[in-house]
PDB file of N, CA and C in Angstrom:
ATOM      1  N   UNK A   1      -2.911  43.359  18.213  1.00  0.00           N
ATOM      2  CA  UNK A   1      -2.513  42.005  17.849  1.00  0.00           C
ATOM      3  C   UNK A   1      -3.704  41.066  18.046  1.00  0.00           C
ATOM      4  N   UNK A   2      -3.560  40.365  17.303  1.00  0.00           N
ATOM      5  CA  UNK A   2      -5.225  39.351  17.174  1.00  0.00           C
ATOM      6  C   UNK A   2      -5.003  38.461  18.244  1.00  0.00           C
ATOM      7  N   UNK A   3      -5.436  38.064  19.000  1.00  0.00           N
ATOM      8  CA  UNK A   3      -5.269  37.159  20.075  1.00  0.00           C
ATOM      9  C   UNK A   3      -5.504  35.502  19.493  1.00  0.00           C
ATOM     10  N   UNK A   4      -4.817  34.584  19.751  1.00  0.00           N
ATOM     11  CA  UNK A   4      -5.421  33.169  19.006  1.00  0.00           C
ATOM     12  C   UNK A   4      -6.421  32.611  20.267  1.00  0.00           C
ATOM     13  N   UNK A   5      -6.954  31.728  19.039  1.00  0.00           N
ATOM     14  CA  UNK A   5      -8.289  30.778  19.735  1.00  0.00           C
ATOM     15  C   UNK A   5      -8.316  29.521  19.246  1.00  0.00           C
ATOM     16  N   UNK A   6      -8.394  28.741  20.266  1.00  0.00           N
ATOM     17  CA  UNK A   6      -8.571  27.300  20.068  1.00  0.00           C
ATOM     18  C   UNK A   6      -9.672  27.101  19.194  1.00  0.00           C
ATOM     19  N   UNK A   7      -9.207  26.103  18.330  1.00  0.00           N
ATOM     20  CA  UNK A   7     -10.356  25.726  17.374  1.00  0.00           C
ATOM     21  C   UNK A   7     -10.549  24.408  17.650  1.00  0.00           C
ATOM     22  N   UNK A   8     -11.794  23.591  17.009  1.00  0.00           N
ATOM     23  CA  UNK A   8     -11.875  22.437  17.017  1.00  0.00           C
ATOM     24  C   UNK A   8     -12.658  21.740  15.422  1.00  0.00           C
ATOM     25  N   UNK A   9     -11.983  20.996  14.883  1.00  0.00           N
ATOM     26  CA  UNK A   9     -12.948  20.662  13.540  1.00  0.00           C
ATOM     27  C   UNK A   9     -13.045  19.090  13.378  1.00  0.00           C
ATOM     28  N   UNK A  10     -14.006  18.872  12.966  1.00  0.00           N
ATOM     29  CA  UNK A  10     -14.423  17.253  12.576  1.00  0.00           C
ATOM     30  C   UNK A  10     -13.960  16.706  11.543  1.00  0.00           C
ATOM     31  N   UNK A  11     -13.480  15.843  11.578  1.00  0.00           N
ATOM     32  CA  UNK A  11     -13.827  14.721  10.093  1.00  0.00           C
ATOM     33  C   UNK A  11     -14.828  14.283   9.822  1.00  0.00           C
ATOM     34  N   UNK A  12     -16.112  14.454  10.357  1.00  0.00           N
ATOM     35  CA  UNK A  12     -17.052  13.550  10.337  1.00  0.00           C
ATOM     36  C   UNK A  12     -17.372  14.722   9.437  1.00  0.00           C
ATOM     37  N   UNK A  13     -17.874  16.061   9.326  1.00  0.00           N
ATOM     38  CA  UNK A  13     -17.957  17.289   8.946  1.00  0.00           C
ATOM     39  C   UNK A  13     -17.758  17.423   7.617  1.00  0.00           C
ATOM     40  N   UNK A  14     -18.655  17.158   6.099  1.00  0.00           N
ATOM     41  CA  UNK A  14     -18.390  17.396   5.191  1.00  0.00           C
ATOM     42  C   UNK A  14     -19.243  18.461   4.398  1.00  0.00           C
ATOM     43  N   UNK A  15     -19.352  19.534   4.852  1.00  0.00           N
ATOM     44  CA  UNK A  15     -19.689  20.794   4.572  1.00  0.00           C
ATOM     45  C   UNK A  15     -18.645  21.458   4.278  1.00  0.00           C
ATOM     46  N   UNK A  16     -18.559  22.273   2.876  1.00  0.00           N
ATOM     47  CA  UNK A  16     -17.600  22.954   2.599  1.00  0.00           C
ATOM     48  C   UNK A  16     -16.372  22.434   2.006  1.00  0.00           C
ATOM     49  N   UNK A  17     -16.727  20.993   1.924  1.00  0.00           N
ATOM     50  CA  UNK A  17     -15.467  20.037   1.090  1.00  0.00           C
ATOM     51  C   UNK A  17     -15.375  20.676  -0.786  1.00  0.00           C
ATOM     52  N   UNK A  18     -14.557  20.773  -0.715  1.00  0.00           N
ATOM     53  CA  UNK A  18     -14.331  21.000  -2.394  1.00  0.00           C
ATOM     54  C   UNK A  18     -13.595  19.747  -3.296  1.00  0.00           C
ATOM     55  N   UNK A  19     -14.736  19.652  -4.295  1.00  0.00           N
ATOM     56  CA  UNK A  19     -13.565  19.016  -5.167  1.00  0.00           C
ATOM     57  C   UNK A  19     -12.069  18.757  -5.872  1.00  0.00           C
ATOM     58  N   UNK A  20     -11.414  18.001  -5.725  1.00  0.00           N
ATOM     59  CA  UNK A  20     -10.436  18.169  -6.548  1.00  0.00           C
ATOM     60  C   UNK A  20     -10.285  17.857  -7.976  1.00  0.00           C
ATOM     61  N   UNK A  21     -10.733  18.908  -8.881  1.00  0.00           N
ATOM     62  CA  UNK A  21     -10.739  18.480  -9.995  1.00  0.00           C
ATOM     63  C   UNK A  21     -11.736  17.788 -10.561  1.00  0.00           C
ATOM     64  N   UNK A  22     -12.023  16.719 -11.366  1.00  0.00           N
ATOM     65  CA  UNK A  22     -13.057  15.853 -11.864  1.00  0.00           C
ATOM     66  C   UNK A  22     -13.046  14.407 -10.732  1.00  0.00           C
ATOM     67  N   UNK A  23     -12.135  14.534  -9.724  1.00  0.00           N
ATOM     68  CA  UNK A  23     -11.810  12.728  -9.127  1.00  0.00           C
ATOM     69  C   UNK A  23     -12.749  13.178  -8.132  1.00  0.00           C
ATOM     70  N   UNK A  24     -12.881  11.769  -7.694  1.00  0.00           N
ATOM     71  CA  UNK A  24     -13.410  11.841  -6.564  1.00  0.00           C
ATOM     72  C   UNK A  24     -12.394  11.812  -5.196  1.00  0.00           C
ATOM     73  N   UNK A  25     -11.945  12.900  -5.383  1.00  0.00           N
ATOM     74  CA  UNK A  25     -11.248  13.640  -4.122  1.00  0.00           C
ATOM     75  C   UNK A  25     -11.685  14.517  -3.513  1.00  0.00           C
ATOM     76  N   UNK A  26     -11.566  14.872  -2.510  1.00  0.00           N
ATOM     77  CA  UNK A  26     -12.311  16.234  -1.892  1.00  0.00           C
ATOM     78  C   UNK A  26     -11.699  16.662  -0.529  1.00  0.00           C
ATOM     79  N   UNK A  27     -11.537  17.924  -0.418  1.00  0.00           N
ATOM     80  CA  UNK A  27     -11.092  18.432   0.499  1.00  0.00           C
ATOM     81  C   UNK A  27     -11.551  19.453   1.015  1.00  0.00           C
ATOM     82  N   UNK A  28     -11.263  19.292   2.521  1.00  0.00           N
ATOM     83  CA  UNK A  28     -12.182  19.973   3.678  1.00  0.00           C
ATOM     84  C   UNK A  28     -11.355  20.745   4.110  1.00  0.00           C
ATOM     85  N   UNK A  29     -11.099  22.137   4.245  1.00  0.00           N
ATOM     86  CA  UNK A  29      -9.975  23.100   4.806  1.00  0.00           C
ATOM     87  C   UNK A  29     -10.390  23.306   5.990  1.00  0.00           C
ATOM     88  N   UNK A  30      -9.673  23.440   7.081  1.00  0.00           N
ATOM     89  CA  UNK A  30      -9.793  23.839   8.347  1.00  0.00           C
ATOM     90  C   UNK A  30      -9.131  25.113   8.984  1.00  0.00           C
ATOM     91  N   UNK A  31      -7.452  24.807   9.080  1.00  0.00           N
ATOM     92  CA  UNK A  31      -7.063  26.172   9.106  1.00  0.00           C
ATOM     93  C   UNK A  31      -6.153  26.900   8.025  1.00  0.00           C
ATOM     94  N   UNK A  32      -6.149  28.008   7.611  1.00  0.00           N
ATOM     95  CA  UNK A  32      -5.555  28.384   6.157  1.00  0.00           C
ATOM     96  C   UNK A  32      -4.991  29.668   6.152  1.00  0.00           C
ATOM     97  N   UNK A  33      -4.139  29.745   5.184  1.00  0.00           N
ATOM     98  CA  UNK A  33      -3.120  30.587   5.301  1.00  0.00           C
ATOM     99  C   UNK A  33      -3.903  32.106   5.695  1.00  0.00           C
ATOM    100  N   UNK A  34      -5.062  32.249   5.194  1.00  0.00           N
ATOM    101  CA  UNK A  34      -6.067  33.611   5.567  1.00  0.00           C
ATOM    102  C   UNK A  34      -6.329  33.668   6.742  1.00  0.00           C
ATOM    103  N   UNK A  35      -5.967  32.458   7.632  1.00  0.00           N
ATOM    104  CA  UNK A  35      -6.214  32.837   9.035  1.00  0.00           C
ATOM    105  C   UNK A  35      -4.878  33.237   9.471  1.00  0.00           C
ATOM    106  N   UNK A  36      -3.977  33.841   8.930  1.00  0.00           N
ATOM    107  CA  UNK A  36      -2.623  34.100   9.725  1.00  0.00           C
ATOM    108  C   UNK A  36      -1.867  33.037  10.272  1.00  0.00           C
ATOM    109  N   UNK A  37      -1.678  31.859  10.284  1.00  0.00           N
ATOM    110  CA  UNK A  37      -1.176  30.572  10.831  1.00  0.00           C
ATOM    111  C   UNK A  37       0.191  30.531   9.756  1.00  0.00           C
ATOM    112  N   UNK A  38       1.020  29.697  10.746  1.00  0.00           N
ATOM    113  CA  UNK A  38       2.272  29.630  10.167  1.00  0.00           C
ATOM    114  C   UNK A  38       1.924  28.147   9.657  1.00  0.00           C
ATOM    115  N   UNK A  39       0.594  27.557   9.698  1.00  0.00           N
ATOM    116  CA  UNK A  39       0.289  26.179   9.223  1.00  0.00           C
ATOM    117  C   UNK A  39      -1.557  26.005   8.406  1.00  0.00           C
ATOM    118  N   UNK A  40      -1.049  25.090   7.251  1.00  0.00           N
ATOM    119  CA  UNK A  40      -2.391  24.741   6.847  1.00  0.00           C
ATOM    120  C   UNK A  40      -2.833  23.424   7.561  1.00  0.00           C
ATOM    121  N   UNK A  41      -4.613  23.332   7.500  1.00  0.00           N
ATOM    122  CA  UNK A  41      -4.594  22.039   8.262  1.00  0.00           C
ATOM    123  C   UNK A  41      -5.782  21.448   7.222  1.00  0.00           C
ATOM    124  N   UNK A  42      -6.197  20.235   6.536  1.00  0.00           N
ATOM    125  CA  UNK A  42      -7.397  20.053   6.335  1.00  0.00           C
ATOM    126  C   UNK A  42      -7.822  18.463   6.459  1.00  0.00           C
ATOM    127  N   UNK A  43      -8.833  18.340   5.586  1.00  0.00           N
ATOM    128  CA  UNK A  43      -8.900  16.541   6.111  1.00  0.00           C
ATOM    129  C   UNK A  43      -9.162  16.458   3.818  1.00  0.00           C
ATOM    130  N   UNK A  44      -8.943  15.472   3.733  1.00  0.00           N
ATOM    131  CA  UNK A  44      -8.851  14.908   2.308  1.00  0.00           C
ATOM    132  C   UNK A  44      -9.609  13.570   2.260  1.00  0.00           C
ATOM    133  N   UNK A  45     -10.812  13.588   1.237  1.00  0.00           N
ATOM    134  CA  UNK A  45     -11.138  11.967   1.040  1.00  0.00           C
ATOM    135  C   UNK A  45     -10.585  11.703   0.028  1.00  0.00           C
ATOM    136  N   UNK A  46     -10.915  10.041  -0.339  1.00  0.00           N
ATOM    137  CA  UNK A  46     -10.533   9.681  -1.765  1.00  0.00           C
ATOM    138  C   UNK A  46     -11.237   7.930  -2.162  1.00  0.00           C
ATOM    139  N   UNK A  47     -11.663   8.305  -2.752  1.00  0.00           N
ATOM    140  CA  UNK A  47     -12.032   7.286  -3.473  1.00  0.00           C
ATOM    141  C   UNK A  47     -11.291   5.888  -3.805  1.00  0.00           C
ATOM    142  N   UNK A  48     -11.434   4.941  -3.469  1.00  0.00           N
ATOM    143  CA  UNK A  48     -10.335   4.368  -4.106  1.00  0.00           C
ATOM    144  C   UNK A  48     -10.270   4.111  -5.559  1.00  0.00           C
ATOM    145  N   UNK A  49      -9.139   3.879  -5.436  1.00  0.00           N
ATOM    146  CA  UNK A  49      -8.255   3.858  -6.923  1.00  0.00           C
ATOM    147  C   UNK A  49      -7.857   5.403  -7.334  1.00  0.00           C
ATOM    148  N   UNK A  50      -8.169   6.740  -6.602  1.00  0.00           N
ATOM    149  CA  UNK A  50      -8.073   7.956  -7.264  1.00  0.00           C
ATOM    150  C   UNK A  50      -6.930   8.177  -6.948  1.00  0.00           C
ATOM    151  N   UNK A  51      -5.532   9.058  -7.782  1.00  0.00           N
ATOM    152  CA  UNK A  51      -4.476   9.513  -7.952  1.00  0.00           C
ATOM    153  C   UNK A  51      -4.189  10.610  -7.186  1.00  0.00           C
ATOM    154  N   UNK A  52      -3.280  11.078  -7.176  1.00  0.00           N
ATOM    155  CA  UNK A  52      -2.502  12.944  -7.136  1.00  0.00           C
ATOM    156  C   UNK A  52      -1.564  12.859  -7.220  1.00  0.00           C
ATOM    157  N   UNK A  53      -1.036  13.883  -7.603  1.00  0.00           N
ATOM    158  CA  UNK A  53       0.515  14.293  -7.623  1.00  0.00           C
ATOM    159  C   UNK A  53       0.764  14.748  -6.215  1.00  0.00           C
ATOM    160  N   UNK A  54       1.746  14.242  -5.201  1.00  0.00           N
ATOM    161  CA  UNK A  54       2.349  15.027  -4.314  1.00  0.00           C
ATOM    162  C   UNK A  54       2.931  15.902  -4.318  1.00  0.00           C
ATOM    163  N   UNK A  55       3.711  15.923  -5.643  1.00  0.00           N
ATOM    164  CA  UNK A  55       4.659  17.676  -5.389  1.00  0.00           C
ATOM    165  C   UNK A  55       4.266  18.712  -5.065  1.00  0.00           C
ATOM    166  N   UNK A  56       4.985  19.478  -3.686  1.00  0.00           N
ATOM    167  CA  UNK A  56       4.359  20.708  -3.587  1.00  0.00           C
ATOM    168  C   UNK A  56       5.679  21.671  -2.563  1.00  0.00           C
ATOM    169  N   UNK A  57       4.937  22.717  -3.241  1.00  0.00           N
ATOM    170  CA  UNK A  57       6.463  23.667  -2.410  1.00  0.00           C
ATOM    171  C   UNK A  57       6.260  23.672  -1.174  1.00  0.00           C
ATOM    172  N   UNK A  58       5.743  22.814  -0.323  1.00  0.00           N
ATOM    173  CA  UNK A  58       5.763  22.846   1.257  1.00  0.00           C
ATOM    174  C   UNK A  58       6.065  21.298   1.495  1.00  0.00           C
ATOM    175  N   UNK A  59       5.863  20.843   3.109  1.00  0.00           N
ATOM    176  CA  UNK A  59       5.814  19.766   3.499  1.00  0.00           C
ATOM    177  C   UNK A  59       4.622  19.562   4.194  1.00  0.00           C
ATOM    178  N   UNK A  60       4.106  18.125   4.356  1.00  0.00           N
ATOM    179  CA  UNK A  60       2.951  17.785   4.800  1.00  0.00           C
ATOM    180  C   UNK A  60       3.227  16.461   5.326  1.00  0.00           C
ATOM    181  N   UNK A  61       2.458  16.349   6.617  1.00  0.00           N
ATOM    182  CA  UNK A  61       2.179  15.261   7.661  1.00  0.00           C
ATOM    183  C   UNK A  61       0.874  14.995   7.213  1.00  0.00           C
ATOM    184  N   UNK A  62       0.877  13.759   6.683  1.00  0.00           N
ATOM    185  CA  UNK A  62      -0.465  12.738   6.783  1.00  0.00           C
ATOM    186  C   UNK A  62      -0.800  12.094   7.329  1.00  0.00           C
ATOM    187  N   UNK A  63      -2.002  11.823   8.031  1.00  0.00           N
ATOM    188  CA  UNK A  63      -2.501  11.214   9.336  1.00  0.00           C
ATOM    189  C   UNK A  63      -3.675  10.379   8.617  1.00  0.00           C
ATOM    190  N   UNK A  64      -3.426   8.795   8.359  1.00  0.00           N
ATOM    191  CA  UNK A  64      -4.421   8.086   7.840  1.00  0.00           C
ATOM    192  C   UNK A  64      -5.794   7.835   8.989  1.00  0.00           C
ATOM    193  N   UNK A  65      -6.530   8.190   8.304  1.00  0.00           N
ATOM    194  CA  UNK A  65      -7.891   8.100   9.909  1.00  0.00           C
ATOM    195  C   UNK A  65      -8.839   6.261   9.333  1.00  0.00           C
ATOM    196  N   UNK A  66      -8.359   6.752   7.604  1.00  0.00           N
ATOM    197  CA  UNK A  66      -9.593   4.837   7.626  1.00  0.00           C
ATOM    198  C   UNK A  66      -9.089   4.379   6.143  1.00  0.00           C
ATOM    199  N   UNK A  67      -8.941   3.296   5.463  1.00  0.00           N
ATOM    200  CA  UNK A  67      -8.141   3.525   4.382  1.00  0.00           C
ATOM    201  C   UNK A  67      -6.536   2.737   4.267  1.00  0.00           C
ATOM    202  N   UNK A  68      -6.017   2.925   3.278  1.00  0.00           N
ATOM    203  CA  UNK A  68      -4.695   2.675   2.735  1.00  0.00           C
ATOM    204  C   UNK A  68      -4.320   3.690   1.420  1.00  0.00           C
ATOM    205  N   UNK A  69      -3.423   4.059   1.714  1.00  0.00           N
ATOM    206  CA  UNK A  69      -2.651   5.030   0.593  1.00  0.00           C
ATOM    207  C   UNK A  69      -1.267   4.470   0.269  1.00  0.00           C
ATOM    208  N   UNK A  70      -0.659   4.870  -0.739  1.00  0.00           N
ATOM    209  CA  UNK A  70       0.484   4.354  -1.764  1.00  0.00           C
ATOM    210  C   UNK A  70       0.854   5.718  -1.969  1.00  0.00           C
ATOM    211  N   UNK A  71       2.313   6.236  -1.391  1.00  0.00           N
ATOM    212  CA  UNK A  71       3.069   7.300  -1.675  1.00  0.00           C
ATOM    213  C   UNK A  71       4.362   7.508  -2.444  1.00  0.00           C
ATOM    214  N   UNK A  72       4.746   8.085  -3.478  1.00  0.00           N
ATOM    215  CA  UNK A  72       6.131   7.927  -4.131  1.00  0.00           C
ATOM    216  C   UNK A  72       5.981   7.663  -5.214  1.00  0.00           C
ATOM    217  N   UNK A  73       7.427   6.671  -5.089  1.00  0.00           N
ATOM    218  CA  UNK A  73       7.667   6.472  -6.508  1.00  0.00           C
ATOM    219  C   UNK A  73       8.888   4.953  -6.512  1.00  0.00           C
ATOM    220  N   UNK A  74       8.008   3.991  -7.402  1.00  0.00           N
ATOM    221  CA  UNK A  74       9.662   3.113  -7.358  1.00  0.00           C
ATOM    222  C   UNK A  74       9.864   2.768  -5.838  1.00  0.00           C
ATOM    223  N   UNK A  75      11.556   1.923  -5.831  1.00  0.00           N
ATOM    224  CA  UNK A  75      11.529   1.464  -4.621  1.00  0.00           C
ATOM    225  C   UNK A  75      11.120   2.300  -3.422  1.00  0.00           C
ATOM    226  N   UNK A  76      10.806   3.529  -3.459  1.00  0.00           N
ATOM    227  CA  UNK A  76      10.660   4.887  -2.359  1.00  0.00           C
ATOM    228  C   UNK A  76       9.520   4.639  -2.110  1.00  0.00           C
ATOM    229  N   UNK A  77       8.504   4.028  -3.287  1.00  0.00           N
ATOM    230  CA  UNK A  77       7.221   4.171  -2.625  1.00  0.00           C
ATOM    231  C   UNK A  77       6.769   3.601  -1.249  1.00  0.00           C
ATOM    232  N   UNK A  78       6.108   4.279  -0.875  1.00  0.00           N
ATOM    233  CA  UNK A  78       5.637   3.760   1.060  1.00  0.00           C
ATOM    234  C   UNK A  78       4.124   3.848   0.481  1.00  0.00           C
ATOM    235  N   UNK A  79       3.182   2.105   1.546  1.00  0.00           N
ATOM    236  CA  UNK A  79       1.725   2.853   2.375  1.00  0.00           C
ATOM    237  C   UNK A  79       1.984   2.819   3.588  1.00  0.00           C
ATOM    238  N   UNK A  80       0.516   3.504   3.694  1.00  0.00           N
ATOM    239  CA  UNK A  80       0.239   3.683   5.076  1.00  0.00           C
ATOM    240  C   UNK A  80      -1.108   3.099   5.281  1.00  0.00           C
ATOM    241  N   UNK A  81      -1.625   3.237   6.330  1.00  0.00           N
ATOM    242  CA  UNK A  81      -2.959   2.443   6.697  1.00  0.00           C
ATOM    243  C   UNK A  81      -3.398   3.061   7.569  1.00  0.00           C
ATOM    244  N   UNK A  82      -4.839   3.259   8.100  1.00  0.00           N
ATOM    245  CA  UNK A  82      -5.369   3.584   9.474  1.00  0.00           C
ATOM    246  C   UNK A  82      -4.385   3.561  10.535  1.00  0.00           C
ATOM    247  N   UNK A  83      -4.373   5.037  11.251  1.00  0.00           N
ATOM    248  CA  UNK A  83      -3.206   4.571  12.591  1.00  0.00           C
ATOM    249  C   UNK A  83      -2.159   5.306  11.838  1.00  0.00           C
ATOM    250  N   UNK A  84      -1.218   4.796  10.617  1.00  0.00           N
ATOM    251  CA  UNK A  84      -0.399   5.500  10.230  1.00  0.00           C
ATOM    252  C   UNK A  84      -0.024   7.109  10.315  1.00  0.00           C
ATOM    253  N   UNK A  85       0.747   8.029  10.365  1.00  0.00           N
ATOM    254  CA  UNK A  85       1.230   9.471   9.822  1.00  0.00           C
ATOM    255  C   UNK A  85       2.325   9.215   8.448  1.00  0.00           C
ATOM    256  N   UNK A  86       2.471  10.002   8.056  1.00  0.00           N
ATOM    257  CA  UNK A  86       3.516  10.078   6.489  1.00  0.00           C
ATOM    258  C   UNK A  86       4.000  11.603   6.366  1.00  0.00           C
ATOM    259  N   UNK A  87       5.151  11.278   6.717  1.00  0.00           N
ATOM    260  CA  UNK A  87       5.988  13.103   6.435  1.00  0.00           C
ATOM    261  C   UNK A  87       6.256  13.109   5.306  1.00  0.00           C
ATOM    262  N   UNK A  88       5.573  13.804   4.135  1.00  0.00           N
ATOM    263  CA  UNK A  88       5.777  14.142   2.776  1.00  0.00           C
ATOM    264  C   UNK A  88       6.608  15.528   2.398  1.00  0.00           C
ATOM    265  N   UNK A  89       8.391  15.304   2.306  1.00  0.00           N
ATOM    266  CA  UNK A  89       8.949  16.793   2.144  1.00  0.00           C
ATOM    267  C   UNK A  89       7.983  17.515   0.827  1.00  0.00           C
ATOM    268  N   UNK A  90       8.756  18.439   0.600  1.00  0.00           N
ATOM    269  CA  UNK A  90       8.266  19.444  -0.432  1.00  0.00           C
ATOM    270  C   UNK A  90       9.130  18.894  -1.191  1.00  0.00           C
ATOM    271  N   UNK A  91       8.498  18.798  -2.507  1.00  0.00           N
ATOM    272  CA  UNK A  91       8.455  18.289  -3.800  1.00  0.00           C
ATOM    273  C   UNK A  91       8.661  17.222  -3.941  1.00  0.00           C
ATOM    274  N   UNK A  92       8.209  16.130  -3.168  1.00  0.00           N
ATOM    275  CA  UNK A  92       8.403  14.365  -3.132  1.00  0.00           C
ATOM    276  C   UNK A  92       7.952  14.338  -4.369  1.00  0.00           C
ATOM    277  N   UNK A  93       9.010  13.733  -5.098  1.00  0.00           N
ATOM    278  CA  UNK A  93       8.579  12.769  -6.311  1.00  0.00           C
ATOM    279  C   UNK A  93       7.408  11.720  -6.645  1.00  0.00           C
ATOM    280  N   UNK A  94       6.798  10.983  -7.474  1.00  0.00           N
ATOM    281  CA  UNK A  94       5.598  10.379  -7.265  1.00  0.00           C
ATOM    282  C   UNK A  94       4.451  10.540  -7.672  1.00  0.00           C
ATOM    283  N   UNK A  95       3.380   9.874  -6.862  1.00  0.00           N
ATOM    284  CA  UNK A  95       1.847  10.200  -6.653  1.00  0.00           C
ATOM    285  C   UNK A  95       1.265   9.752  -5.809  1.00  0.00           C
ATOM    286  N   UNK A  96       0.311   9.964  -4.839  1.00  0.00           N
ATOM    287  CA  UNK A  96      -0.637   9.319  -3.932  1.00  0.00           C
ATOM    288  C   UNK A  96      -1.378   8.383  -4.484  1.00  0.00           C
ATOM    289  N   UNK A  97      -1.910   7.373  -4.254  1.00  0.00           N
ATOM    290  CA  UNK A  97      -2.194   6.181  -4.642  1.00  0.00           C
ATOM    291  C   UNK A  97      -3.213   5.958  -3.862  1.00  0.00           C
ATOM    292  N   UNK A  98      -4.977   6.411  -3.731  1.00  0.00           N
ATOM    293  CA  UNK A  98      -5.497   5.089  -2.497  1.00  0.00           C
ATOM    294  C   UNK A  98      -5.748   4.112  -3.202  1.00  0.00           C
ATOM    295  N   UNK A  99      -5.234   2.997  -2.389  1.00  0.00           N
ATOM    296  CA  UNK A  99      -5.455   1.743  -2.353  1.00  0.00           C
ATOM    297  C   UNK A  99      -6.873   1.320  -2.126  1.00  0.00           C
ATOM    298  N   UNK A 100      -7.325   2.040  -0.990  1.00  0.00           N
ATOM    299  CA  UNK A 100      -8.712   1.477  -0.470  1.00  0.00           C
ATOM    300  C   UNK A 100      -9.356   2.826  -0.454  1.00  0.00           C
ATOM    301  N   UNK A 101     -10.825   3.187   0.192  1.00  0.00           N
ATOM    302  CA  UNK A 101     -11.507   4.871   0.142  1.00  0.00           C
ATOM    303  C   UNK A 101     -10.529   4.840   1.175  1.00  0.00           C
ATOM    304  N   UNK A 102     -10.432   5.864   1.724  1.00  0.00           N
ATOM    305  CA  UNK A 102      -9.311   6.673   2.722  1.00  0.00           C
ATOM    306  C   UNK A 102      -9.793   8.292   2.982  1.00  0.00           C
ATOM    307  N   UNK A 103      -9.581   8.276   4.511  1.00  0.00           N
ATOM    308  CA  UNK A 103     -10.044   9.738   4.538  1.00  0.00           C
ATOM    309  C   UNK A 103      -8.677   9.724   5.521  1.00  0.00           C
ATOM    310  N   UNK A 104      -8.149  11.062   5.189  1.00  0.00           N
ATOM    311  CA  UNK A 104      -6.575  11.345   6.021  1.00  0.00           C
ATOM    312  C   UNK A 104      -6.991  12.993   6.797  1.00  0.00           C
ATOM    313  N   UNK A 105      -6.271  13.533   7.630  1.00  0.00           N
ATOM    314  CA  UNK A 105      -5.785  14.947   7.802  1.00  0.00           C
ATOM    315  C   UNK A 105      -4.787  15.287   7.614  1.00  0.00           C
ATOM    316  N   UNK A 106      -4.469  16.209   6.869  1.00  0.00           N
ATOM    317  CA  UNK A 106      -3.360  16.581   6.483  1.00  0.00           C
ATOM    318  C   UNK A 106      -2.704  17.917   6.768  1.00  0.00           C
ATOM    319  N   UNK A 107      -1.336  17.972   7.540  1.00  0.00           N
ATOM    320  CA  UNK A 107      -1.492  19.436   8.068  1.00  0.00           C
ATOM    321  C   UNK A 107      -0.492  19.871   6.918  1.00  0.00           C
ATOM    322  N   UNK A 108       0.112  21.040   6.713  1.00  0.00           N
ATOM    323  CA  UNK A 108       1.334  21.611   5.340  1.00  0.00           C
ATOM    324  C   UNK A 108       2.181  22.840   6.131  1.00  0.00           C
ATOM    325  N   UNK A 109       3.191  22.911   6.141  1.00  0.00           N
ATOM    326  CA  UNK A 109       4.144  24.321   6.469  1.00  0.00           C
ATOM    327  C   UNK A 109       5.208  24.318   5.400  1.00  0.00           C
ATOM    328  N   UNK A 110       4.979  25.785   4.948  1.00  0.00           N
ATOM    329  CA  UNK A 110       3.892  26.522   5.623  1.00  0.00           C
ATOM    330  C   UNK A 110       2.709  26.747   5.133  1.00  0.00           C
ATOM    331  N   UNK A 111       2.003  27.502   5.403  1.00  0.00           N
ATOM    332  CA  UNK A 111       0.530  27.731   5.037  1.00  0.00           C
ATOM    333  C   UNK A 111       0.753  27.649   3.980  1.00  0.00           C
ATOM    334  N   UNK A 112      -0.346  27.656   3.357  1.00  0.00           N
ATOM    335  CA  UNK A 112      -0.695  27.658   1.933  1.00  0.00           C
ATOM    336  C   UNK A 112      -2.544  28.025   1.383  1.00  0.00           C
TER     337      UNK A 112
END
C-alpha cells in the first residue's frame, strides 16, 4: 500500500500552468486523479473579462486568493472576492465571469 505524504504547493508557482483553450486562463494542477486521491486540487488564473462554463460532473470549492468572479446564471448568479470560497455542485448552470484578473484554488470531488 503506498503510504501518503504531505505535500505543499504555491500559488505564487507558475510552472507547468496550462492553457485553457485560446483565453487567457490557465491552470496549475497540484493534486490529480493519477495520484490516487479521492480529490483534485489546482490553482486557476484569469484574466479579466475571460469566461467558462462551470458545468462539470463533479463539485468544486473555490477559494478566491485576489480578484472578483461572477458565478451562475440569472437571479442565482453569485460573486465572490478575495477572502471569499464558492461551493460549485456538479453541473451548476451558467458561467464564471472574472470581473477583475483573479487567481483562485480550486479543489473538485472527485478527482478528475
Amino acid at each position: 500500500m503506498k503510504v501518503p505524504v504531505t505535500r505543499v504547493f504555491s500559488t505564487l508557482d507558475e510552472e507547468g500552468a496550462i492553457r485553457f483553450g485560446e483565453q487567457a486562463i490557465f491552470i496549475r494542477p497540484a493534486v490529480e486523479k493519477s495520484d490516487g486521491r479521492p480529490l483534485s486540487a489546482y490553482t486557476a488564473s484569469f484574466s479579466r473579462g475571460e469566461r467558462a462554463d462551470p458545468p462539470a460532473p463533479y463539485d468544486e470549492v473555490w477559494v478566491v486568493l485576489r480578484g472578483r468572479i461572477r458565478v451562475g446564471e440569472g437571479s442565482h448568479a453569485v460573486e465572490a472576492v478575495a477572502g471569499d470560497y464558492v461551493h460549485v455542485p456538479q453541473n451548476t448552470a451558467g458561467e464564471l465571469l472574472a470581473v477583475e484578473e483573479t487567481k483562485m484554488v480550486c479543489v473538485a470531488a472527485p478527482a478528475h
